[in-house]
Protein backbone atom coordinates (compact mmCIF):
# COMPACT_ATOMS: atom_id res chain seq x y z
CA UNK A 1 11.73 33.71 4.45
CA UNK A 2 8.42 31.52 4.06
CA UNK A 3 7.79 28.95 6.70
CA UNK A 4 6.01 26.28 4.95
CA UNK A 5 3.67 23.66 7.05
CA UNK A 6 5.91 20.66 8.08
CA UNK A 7 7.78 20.67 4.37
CA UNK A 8 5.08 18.64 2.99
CA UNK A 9 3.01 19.05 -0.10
CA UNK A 10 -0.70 19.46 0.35
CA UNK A 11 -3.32 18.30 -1.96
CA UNK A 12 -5.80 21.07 -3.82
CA UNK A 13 -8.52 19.69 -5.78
CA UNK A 14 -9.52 22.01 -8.77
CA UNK A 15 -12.59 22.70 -11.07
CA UNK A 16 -12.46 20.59 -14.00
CA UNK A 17 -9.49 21.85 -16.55
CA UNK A 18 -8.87 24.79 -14.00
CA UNK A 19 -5.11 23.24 -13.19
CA UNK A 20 -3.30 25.42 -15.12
CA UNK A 21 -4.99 28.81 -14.02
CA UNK A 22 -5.04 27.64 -10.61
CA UNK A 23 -1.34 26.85 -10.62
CA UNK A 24 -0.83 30.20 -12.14
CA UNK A 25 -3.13 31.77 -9.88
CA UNK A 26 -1.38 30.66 -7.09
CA UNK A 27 2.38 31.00 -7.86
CA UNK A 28 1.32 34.99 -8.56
CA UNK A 29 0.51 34.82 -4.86
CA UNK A 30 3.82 33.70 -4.27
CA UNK A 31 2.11 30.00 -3.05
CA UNK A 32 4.82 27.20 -3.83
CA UNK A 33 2.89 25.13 -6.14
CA UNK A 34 3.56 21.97 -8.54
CA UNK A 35 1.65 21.23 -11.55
CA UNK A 36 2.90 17.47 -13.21
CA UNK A 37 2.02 17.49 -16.75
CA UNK A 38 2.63 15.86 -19.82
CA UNK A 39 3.03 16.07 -23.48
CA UNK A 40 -0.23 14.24 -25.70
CA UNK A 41 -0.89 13.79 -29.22
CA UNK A 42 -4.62 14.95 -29.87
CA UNK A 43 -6.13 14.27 -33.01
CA UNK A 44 -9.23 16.85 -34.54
CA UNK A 45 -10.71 16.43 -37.69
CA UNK A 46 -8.26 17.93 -40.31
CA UNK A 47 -4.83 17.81 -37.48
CA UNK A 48 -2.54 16.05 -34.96
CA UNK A 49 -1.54 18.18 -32.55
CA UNK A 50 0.46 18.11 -29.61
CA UNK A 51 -0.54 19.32 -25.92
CA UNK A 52 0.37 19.77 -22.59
CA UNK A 53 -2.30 18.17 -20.34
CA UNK A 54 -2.29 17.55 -16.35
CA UNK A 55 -0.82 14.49 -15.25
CA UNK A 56 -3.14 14.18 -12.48
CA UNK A 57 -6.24 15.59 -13.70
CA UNK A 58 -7.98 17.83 -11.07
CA UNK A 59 -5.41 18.13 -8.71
CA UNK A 60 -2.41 20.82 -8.02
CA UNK A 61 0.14 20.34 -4.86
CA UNK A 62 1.14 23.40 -2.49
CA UNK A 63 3.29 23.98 -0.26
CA UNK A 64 2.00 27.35 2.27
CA UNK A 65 2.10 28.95 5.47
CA UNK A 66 -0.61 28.65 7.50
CA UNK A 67 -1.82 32.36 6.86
CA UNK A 68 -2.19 31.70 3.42
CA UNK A 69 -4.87 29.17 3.98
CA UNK A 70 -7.87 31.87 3.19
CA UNK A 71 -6.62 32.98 0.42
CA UNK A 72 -5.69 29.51 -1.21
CA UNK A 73 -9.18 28.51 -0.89
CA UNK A 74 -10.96 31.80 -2.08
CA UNK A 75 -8.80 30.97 -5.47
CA UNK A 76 -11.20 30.49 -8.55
CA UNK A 77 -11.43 27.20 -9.23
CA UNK A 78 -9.80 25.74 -6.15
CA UNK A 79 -12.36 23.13 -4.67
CA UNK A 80 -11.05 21.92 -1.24
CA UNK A 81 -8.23 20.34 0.79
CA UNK A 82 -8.03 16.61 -0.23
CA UNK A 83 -8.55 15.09 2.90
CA UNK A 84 -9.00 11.45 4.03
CA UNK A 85 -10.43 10.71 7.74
CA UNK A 86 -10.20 14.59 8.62
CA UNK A 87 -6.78 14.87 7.99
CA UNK A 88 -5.19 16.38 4.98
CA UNK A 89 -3.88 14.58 2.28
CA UNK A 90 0.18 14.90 2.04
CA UNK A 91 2.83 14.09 -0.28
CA UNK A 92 6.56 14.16 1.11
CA UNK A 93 9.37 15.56 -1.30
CA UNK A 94 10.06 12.15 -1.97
CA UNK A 95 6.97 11.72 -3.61
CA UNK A 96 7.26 14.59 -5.57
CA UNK A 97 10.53 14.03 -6.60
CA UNK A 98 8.99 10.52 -7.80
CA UNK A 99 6.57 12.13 -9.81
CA UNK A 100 9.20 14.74 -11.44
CA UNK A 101 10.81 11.99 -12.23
CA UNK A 102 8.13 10.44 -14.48
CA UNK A 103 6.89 14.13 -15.29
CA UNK A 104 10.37 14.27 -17.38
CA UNK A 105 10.25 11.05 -19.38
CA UNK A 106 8.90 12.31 -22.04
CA UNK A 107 7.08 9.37 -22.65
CA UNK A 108 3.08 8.56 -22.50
CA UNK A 109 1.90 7.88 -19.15
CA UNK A 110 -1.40 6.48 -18.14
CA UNK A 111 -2.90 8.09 -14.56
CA UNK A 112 -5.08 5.25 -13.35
CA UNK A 113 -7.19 5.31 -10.62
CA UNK A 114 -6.17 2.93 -7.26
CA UNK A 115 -8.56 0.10 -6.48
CA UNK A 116 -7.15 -2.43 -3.54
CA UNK A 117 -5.30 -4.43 -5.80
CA UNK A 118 -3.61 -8.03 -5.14
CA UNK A 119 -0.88 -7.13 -6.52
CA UNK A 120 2.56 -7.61 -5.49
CA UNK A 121 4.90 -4.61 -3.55
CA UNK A 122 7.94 -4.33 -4.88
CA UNK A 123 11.14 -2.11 -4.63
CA UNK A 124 13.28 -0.96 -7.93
CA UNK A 125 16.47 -1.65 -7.57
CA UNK A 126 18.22 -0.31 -10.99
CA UNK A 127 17.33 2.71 -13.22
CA UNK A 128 15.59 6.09 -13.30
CA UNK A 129 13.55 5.18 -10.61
CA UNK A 130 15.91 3.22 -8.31
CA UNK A 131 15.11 2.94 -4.67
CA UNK A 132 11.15 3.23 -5.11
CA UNK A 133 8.43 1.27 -4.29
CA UNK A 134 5.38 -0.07 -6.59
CA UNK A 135 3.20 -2.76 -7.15
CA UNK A 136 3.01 -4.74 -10.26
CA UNK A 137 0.23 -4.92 -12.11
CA UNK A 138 -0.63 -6.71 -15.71
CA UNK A 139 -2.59 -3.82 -17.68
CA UNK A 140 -3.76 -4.95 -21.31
CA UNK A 141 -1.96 -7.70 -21.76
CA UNK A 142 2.02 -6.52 -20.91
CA UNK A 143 3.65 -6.52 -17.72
CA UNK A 144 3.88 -2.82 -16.64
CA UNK A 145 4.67 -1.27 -13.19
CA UNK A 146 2.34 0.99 -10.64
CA UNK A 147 3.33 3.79 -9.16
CA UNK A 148 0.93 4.52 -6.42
CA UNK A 149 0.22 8.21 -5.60
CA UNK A 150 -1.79 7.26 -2.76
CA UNK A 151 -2.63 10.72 -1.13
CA UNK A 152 -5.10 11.14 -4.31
CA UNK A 153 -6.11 7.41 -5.22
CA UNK A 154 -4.07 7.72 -8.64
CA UNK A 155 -1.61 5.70 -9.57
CA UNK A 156 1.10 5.93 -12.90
CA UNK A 157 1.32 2.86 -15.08
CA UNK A 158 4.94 2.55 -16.60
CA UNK A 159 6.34 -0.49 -19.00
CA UNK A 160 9.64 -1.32 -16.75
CA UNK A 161 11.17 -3.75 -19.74
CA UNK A 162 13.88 -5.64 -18.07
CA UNK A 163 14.39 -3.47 -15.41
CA UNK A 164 15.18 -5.26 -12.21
CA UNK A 165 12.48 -5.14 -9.14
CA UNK A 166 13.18 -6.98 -6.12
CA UNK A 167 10.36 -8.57 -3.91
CA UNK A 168 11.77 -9.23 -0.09
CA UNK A 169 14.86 -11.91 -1.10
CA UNK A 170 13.94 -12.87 -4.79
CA UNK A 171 14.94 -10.59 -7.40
CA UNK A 172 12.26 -10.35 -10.66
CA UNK A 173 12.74 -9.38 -13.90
């Protein structure tokens, strides 16, 4: 049985469009790896045609044992570690369970990448993504919803429609 480094996910930055042979580089080595994609329309010259496409472009998450560390880094097309003040970046299986959550809408998502924003923390009360917290943001002119992935300064925009959000005692909708 595979003892895995604390049970959280780890950050791997990859070579630009090397996700997918990363991610399949790595689950040959047995590495327990997540790849969030999503489905995209991409028009050519002469065709429409439908994709699947990183959700987080440049970035896989692994879970590993410590001894696998050598060999997750001499991957081709594995950058680094994500890291942030010397220690690595980390996402906790509620994170990840956040962004399978999204991954399985079926829906366009834009990735966005996290400035400081003032906008305002909120927690989802009702729905698919019930329990989470975000920060609202106005993006081209409609009300949508952040999800912050903090550990790689990305964030998901949704549209939340009337879904309820509550911010400390007032409830929004």
């Amino acid at each position: 049985m595979k003892v895995v480094l604390v049970n959280n996910w780890y950050v791997l930055q990859t070579r630009s469009r090397f996700e997918k042979k990363c991610f399949e580089q790595l689950s040959l080595e047995g590495i327990s790896v997540f790849l969030p994609t999503q489905i995209v329309k991409r028009k050519w010259s002469d065709r429409i045609k439908e994709i699947e496409t990183p959700l987080f472009s440049g970035y896989i998450f692994i879970q590993f044992e410590e001894k696998d560390r050598y060999k997750i880094l001499n991957t081709n097309g594995i950058v680094r570690f994500v890291s942030f003040g010397g220690k690595y970046a980390t996402l906790n299986e509620k994170d990840i369970e956040t962004i399978r959550k999204i991954e399985k809408l079926g829906t366009s998502i834009d990735v966005v990448e996290i400035e400081l924003l003032n906008g305002q923390e909120v927690l989802i009360n009702s729905g698919p993504f019930k329990g989470l917290e975000a920060k609202i943001v106005h993006h081209g002119g409609k009300g949508k919803i952040l999800l912050s992935v903090e550990a790689i300064g990305q964030g998901v925009l949704l549209e939340i429609g009337r879904t309820k959000i509550e911010n400390k005692n007032q409830i929004l909708v």
